[in-house]
N, C-alpha and C. Protein backbone atom coordinates (compact mmCIF):
# COMPACT_ATOMS: atom_id res chain seq x y z
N UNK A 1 49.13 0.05 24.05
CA UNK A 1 47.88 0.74 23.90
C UNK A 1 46.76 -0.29 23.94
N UNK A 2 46.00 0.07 24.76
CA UNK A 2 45.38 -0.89 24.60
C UNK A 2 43.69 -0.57 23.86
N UNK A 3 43.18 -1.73 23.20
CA UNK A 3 42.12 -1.51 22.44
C UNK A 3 40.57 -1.61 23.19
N UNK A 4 39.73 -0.76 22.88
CA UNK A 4 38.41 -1.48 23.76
C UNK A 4 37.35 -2.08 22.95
N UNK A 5 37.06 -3.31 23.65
CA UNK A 5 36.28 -4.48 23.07
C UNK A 5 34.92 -3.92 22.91
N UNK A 6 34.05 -3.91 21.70
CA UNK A 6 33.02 -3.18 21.16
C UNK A 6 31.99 -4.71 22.08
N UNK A 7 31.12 -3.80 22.05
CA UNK A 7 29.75 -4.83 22.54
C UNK A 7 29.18 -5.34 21.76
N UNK A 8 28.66 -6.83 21.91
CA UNK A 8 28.11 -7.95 21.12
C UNK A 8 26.55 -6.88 20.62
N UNK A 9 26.35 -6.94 19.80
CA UNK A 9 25.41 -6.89 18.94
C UNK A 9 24.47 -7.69 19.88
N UNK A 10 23.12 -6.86 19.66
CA UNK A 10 22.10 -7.88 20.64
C UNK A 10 21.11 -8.37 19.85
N UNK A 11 21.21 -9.87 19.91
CA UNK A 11 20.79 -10.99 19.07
C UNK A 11 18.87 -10.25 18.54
N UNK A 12 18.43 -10.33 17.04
CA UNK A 12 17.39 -10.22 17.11
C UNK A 12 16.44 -11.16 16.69
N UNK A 13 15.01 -11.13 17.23
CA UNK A 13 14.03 -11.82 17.43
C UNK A 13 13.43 -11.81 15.98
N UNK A 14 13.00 -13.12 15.77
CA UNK A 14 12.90 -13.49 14.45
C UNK A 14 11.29 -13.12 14.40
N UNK A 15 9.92 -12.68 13.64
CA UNK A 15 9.34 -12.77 13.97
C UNK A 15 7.94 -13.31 12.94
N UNK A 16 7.20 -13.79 13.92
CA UNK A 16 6.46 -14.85 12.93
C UNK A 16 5.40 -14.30 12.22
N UNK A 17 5.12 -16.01 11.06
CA UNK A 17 4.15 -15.52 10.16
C UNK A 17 2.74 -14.89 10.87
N UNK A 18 2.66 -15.20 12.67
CA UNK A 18 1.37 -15.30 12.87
C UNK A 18 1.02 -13.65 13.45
N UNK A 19 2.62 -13.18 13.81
CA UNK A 19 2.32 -12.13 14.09
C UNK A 19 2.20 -10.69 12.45
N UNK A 20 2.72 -11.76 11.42
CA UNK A 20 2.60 -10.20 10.53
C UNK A 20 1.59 -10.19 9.48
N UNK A 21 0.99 -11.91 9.74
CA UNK A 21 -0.49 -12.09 8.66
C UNK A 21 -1.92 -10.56 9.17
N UNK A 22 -2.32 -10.62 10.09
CA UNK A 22 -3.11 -9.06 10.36
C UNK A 22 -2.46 -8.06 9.33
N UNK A 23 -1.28 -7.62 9.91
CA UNK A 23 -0.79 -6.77 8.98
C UNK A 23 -0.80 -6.35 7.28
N UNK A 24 -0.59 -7.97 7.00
CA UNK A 24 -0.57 -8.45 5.43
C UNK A 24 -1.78 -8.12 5.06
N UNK A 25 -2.68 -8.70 5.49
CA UNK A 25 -4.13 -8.39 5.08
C UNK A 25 -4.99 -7.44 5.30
N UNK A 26 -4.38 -6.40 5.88
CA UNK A 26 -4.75 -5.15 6.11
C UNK A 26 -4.40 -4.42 4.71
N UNK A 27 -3.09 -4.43 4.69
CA UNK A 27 -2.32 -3.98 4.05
C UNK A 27 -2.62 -4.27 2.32
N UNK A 28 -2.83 -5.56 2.87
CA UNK A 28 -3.21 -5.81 1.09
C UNK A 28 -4.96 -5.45 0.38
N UNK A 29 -5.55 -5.19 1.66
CA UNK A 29 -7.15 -4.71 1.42
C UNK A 29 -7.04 -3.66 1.31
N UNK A 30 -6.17 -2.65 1.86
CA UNK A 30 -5.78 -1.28 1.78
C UNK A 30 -5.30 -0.83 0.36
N UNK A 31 -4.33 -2.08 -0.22
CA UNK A 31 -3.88 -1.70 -1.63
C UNK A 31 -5.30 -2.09 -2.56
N UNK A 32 -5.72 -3.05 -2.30
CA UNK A 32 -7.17 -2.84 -3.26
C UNK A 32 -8.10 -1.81 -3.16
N UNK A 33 -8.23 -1.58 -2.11
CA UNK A 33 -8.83 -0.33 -2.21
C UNK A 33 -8.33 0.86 -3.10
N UNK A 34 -7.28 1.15 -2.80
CA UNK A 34 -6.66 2.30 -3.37
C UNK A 34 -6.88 2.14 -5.11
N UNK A 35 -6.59 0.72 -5.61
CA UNK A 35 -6.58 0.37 -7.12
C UNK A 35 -7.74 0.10 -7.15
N UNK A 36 -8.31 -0.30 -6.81
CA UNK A 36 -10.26 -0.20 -7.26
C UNK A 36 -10.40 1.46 -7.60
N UNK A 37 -10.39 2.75 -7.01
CA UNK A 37 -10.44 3.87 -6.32
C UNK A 37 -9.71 4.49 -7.78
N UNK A 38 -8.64 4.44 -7.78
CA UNK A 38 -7.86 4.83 -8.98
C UNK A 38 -8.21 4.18 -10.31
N UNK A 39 -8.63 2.92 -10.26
CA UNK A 39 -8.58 2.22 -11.68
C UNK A 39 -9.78 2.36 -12.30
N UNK A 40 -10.78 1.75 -11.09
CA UNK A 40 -11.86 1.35 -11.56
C UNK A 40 -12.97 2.37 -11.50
N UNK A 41 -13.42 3.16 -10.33
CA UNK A 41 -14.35 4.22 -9.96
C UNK A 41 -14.73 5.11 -10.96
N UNK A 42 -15.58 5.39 -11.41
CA UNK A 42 -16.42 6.52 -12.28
C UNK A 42 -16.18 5.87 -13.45
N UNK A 43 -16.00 4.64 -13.61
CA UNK A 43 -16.04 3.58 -14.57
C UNK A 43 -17.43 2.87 -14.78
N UNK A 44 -17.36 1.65 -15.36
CA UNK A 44 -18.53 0.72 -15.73
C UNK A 44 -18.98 0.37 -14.01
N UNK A 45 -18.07 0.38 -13.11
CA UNK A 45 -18.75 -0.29 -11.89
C UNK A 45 -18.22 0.39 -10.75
N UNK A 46 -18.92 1.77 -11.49
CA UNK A 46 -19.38 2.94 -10.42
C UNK A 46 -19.85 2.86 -8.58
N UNK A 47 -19.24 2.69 -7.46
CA UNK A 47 -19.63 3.09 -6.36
C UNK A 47 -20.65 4.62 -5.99
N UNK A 48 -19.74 5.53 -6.38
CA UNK A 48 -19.81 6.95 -5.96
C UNK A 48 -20.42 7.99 -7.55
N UNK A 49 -21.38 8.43 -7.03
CA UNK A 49 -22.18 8.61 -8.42
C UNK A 49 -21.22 10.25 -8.14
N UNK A 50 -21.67 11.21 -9.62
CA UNK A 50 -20.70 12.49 -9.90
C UNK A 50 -18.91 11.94 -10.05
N UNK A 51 -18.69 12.99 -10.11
CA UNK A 51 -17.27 13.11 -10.84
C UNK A 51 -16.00 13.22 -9.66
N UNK A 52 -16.38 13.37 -8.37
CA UNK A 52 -15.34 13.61 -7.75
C UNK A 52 -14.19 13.24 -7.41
N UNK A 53 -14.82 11.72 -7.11
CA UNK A 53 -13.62 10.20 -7.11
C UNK A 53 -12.68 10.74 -8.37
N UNK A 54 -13.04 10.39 -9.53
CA UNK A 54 -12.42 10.63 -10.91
C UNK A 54 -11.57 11.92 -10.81
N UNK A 55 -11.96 12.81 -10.16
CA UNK A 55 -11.05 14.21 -10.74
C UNK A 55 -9.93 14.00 -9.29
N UNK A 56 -9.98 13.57 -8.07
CA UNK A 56 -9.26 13.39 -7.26
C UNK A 56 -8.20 12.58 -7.77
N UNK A 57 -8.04 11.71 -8.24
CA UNK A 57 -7.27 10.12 -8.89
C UNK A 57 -6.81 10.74 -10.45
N UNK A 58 -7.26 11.38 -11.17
CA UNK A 58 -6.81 11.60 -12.39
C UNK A 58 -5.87 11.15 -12.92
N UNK A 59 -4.64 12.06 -11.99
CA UNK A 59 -3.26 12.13 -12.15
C UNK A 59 -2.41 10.61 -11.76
N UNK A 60 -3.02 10.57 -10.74
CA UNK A 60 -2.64 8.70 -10.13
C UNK A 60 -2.78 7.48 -11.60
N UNK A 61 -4.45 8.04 -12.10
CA UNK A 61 -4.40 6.84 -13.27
C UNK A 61 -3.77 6.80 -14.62
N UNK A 62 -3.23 8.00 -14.74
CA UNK A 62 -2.43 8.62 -16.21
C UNK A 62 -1.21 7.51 -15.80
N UNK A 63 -0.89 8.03 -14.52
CA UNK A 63 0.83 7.16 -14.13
C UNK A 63 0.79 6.18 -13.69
N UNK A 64 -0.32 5.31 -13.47
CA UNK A 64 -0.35 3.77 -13.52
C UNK A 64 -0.87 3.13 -14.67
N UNK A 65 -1.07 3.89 -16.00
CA UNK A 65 -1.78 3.80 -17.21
C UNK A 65 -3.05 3.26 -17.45
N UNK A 66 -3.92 3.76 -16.33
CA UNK A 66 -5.21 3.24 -16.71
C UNK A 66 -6.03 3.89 -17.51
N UNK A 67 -6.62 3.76 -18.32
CA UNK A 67 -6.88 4.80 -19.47
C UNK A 67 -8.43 5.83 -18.78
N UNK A 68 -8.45 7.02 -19.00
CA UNK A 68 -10.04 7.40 -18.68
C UNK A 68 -10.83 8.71 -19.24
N UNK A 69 -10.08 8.82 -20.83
CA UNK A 69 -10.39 9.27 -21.49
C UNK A 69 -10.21 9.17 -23.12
């Protein structure tokens, strides 16, 4: 009986710091945003005047324990 030889795995491309730094720093301005937005907003250093920011995020800052009441 004979057996059939499975195919080599095709070698993968390693890829560099230069291509995933954009990414990183997108990515990581994107997460500040979001935690400024949730943590900080309708706080002492208010962007967005009224309540809306705050009642959108509520639930987000209870479960990352930021306090806002």
């Amino acid at each position: 009986m004979a057996h059939p030889i499975a195919p080599a795995a095709p070698a993968i491309a390693p890829i560099s710091v230069k291509a995933i730094l954009p990414w990183a720093v997108f990515f990581g301005i994107l997460l500040m945003a979001v935690l400024y937005f949730i943590g900080a907003e309708q706080g002492a250093t208010s962007l967005i005047s009224g309540e809306d920011v705050h009642e959108w995020v509520h639930d987000g800052r209870h479960l990352l324990g930021f306090p806002c009441h």
